[in-house]
Structure formats: structure tokens, C-alpha cells
PDB file of N, CA and C in Angstrom:
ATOM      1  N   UNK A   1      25.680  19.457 -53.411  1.00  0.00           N
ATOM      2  CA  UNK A   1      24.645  18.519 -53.042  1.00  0.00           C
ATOM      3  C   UNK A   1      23.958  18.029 -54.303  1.00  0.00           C
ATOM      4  N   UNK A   2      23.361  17.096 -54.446  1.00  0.00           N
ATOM      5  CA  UNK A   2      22.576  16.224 -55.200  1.00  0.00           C
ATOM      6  C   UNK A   2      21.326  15.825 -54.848  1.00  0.00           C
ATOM      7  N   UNK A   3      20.070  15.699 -55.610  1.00  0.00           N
ATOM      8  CA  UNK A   3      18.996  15.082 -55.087  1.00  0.00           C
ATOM      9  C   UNK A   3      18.560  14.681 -57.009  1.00  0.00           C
ATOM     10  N   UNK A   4      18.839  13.477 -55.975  1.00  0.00           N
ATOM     11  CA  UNK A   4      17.805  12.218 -56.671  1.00  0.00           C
ATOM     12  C   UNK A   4      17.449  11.509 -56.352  1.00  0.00           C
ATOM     13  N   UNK A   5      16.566  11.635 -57.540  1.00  0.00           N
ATOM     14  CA  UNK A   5      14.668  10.652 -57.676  1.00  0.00           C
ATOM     15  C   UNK A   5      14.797   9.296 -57.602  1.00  0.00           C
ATOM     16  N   UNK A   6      13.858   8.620 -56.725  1.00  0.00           N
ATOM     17  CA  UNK A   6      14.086   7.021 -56.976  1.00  0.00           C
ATOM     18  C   UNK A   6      13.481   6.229 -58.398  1.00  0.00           C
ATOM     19  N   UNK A   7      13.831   5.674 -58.488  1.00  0.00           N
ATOM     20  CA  UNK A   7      13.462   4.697 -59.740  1.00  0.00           C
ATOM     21  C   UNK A   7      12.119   4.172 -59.850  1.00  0.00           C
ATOM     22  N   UNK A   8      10.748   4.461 -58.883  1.00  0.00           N
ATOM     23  CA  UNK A   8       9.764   4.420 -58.755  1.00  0.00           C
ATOM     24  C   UNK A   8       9.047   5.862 -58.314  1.00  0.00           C
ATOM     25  N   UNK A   9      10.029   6.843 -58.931  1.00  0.00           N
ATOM     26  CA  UNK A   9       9.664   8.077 -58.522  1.00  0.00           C
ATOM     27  C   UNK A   9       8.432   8.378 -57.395  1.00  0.00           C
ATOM     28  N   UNK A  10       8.725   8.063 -56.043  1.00  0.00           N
ATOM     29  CA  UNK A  10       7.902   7.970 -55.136  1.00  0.00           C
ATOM     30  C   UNK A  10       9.053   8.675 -54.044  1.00  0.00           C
ATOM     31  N   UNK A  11      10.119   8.550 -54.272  1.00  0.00           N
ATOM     32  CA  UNK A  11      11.371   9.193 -53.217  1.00  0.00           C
ATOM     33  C   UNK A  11      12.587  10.521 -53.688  1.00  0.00           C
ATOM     34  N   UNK A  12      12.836  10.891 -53.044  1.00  0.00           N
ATOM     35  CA  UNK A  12      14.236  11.678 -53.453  1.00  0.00           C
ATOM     36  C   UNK A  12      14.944  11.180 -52.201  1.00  0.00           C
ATOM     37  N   UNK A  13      16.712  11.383 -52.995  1.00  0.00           N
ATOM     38  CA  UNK A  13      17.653  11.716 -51.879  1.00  0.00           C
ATOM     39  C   UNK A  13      18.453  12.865 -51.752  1.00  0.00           C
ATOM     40  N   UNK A  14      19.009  13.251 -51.049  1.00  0.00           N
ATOM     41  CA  UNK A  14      19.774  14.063 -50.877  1.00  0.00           C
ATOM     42  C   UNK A  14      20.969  13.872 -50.311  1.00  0.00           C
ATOM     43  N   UNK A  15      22.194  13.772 -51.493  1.00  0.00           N
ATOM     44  CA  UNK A  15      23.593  14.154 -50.985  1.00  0.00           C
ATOM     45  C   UNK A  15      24.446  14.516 -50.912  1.00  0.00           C
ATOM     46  N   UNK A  16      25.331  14.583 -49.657  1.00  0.00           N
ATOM     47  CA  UNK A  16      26.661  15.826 -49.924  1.00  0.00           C
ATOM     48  C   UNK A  16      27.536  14.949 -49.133  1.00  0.00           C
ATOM     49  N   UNK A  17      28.536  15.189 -50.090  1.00  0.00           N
ATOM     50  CA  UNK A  17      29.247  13.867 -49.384  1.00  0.00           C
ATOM     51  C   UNK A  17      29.276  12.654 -49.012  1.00  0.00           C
ATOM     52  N   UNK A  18      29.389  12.440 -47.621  1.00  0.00           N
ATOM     53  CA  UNK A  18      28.814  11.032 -47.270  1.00  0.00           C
ATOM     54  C   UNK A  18      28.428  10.958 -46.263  1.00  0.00           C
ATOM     55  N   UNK A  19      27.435  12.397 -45.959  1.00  0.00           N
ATOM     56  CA  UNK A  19      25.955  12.312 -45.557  1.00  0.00           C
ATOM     57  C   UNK A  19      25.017  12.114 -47.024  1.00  0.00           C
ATOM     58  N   UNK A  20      23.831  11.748 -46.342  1.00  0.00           N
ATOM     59  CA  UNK A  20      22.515  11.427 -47.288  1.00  0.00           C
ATOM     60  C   UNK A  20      21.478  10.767 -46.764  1.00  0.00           C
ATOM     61  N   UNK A  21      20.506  11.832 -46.825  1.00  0.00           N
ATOM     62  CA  UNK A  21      19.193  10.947 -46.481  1.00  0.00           C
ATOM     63  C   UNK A  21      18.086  10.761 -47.765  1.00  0.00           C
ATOM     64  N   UNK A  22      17.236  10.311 -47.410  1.00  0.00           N
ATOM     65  CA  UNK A  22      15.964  10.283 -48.421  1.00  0.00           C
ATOM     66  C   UNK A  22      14.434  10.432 -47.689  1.00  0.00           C
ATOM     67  N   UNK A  23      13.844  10.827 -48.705  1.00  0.00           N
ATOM     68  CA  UNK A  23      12.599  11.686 -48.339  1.00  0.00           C
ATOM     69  C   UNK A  23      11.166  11.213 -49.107  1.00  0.00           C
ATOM     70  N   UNK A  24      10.530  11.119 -48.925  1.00  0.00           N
ATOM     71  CA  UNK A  24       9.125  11.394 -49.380  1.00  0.00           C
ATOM     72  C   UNK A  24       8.969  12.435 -50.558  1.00  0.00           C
ATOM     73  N   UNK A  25       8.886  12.438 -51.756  1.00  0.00           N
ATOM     74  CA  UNK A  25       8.566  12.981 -52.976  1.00  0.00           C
ATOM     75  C   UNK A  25       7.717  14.644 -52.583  1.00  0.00           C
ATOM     76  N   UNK A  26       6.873  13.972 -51.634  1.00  0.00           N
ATOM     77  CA  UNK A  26       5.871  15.106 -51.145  1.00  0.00           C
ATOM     78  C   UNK A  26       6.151  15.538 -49.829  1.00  0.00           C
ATOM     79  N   UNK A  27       7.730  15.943 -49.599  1.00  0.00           N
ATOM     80  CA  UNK A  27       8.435  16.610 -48.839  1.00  0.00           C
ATOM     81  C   UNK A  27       9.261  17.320 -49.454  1.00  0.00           C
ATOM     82  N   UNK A  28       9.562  17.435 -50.989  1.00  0.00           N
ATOM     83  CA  UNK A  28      10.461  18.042 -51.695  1.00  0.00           C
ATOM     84  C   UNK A  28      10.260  19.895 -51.370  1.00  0.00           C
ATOM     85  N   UNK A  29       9.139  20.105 -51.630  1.00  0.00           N
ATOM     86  CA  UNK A  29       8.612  21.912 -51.650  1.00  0.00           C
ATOM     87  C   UNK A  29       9.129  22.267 -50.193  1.00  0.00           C
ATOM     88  N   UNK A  30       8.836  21.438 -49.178  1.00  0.00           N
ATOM     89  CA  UNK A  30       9.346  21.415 -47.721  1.00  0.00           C
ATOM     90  C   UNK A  30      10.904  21.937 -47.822  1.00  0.00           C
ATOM     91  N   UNK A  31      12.034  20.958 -48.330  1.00  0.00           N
ATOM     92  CA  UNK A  31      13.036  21.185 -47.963  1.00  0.00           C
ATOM     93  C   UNK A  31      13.416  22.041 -48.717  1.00  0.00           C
ATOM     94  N   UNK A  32      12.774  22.232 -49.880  1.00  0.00           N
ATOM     95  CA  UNK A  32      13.325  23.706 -50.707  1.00  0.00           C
ATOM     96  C   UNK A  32      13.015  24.964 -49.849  1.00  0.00           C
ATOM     97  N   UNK A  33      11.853  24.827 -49.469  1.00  0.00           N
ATOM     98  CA  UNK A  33      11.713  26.518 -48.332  1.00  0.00           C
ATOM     99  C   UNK A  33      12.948  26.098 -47.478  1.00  0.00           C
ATOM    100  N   UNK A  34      13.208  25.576 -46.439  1.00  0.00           N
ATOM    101  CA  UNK A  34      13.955  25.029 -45.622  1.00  0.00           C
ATOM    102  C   UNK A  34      15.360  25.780 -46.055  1.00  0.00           C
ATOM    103  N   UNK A  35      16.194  24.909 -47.126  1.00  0.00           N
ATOM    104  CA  UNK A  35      16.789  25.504 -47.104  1.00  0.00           C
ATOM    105  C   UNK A  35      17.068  26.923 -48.018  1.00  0.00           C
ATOM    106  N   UNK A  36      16.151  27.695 -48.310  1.00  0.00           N
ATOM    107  CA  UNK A  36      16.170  28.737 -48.794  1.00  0.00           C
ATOM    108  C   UNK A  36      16.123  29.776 -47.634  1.00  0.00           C
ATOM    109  N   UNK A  37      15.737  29.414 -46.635  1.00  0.00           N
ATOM    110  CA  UNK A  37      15.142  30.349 -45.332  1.00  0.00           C
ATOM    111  C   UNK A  37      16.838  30.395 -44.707  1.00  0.00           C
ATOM    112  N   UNK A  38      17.749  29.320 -44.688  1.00  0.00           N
ATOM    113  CA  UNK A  38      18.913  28.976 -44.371  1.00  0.00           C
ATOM    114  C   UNK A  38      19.877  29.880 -44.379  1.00  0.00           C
ATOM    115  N   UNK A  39      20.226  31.064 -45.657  1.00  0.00           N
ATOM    116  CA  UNK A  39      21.315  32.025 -45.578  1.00  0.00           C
ATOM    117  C   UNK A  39      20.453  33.151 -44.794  1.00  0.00           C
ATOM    118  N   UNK A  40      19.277  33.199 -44.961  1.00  0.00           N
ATOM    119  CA  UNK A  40      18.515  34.437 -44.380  1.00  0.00           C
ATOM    120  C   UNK A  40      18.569  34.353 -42.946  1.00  0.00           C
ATOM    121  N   UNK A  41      18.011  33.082 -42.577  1.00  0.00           N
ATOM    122  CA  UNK A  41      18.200  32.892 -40.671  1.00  0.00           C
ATOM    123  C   UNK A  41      19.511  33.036 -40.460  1.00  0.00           C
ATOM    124  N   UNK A  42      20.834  32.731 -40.895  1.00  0.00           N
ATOM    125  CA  UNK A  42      22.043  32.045 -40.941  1.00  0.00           C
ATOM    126  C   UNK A  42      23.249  33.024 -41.666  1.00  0.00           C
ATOM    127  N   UNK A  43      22.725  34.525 -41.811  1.00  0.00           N
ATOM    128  CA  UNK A  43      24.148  35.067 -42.979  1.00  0.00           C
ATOM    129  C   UNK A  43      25.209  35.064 -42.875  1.00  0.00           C
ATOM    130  N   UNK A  44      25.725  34.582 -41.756  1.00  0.00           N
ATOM    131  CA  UNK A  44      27.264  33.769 -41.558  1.00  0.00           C
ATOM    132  C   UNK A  44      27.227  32.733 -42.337  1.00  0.00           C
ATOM    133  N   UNK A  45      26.278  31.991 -42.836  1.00  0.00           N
ATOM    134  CA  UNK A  45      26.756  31.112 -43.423  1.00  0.00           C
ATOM    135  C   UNK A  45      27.624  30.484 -44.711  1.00  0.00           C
ATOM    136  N   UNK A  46      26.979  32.382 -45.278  1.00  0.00           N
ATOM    137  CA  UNK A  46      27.956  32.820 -46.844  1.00  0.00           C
ATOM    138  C   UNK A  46      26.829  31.711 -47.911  1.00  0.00           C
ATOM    139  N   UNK A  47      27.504  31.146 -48.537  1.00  0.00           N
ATOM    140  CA  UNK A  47      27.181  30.418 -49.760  1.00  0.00           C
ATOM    141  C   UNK A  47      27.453  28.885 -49.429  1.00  0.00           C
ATOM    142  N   UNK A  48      27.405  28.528 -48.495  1.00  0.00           N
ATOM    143  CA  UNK A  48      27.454  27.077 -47.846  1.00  0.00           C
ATOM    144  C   UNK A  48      25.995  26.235 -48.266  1.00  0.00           C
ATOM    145  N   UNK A  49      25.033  27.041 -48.666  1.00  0.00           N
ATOM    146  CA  UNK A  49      23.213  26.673 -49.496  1.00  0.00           C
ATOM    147  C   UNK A  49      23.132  26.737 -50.293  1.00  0.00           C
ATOM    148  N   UNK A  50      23.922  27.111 -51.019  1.00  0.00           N
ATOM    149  CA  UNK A  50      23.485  27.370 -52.385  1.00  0.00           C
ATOM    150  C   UNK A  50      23.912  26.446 -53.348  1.00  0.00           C
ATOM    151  N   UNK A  51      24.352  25.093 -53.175  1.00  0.00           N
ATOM    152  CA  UNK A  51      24.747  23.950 -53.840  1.00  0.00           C
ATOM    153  C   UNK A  51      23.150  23.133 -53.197  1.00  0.00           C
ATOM    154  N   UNK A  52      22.900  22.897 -51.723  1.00  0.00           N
ATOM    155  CA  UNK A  52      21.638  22.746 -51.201  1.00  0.00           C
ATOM    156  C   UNK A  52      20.081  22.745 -52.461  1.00  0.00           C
ATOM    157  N   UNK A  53      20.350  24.686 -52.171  1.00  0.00           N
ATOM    158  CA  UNK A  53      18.904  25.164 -52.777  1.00  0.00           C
ATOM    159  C   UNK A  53      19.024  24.894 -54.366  1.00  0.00           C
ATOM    160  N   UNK A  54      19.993  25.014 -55.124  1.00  0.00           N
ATOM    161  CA  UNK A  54      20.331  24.838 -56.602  1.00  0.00           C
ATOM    162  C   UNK A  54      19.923  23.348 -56.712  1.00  0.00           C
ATOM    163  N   UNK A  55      20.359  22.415 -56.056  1.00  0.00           N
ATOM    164  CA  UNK A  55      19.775  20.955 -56.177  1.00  0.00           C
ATOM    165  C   UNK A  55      18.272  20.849 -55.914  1.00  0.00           C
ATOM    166  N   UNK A  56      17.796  21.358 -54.955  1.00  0.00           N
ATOM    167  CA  UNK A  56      16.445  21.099 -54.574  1.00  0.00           C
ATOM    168  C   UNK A  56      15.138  21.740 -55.803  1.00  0.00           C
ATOM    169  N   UNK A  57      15.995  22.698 -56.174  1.00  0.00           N
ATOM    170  CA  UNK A  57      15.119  23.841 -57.255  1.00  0.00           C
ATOM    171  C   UNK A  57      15.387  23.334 -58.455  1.00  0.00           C
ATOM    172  N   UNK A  58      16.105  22.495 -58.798  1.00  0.00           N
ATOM    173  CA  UNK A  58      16.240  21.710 -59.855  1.00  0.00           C
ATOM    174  C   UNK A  58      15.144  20.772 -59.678  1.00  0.00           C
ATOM    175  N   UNK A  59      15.149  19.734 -58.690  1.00  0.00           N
ATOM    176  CA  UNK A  59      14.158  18.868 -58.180  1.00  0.00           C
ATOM    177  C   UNK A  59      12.667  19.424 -58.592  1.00  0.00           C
ATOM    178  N   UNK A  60      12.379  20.276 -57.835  1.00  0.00           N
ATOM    179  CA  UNK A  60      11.398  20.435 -57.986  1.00  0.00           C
ATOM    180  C   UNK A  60      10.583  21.541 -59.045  1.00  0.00           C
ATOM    181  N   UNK A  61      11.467  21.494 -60.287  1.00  0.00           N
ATOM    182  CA  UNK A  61      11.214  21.796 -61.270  1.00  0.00           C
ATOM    183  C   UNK A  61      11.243  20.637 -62.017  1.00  0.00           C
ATOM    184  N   UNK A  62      11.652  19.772 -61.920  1.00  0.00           N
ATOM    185  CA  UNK A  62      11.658  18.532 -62.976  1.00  0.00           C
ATOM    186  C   UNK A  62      10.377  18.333 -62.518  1.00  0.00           C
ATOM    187  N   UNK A  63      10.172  17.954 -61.533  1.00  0.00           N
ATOM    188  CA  UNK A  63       8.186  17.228 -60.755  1.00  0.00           C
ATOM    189  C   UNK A  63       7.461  18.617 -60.966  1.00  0.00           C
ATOM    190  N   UNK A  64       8.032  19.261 -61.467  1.00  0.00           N
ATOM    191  CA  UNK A  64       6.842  20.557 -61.490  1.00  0.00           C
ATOM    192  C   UNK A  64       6.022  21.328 -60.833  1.00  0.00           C
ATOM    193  N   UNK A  65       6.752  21.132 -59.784  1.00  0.00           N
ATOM    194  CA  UNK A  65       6.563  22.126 -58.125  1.00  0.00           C
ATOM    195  C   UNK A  65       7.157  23.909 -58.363  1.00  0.00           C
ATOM    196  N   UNK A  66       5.634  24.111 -58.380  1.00  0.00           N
ATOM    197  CA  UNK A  66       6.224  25.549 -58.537  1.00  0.00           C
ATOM    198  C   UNK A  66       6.663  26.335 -57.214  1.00  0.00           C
ATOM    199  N   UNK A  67       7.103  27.358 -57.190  1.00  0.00           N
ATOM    200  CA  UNK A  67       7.626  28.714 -56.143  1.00  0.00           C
ATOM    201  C   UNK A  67       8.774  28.975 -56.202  1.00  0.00           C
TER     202      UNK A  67
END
């Protein structure tokens, strides 16, 4: 997955493949819990998040969102 910033840094997107949506800047900390909570609710899921959470935690270390 991928998330990037819009060019008026007011948005992110998020994609995998050829799904992709985009979000509100100040929804980023949101989808990082989200999908961090994901292998824990989900441990069938294996490592299917962790391309997810690695993108998002990148994100929101560049904007400087801590947790």
C-alpha cells in the first residue's frame, strides 16, 4: 500500500492496487489505529497489514503525528 499527500497537503490517499481512496489529512492518526487494531482483531490475517500500517506510519511521521 501507498499513501500519499496531496499537493496542497490538505489530503492523503491510499493505495493498493486498484483500489484507492482519499481522506482528510486529519483522518490520518484514525486509519493508522484502524489498521493496527487489524492483525489483533483478525490473526488469520497473517501479514496482509503490514504493507497497510508501514505506509500509514510513514505518513504520519512525515506530518508529525505521534503514537
Amino acid at each position: 500500500m501507498k499513501a500519499i499527500l496531496s499537493d496542497d497537503g490538505q489530503m492523503f490517499t491510499l493505495i493498493r492496487g486498484a483500489w484507492s481512496n482519499t481522506y482528510p489529512i486529519s483522518e490520518a492518526a484514525h486509519w493508522r489505529a484502524f489498521y493496527r487494531r487489524q492483525p489483533v482483531d483478525f490473526p488469520k490475517s497473517g501479514n496482509a497489514y503490514v504493507a497497510s500500517i508501514t505506509a500509514l506510519e510513514s505518513l504520519c511521521r512525515d506530518l508529525g503525528l505521534d503514537g
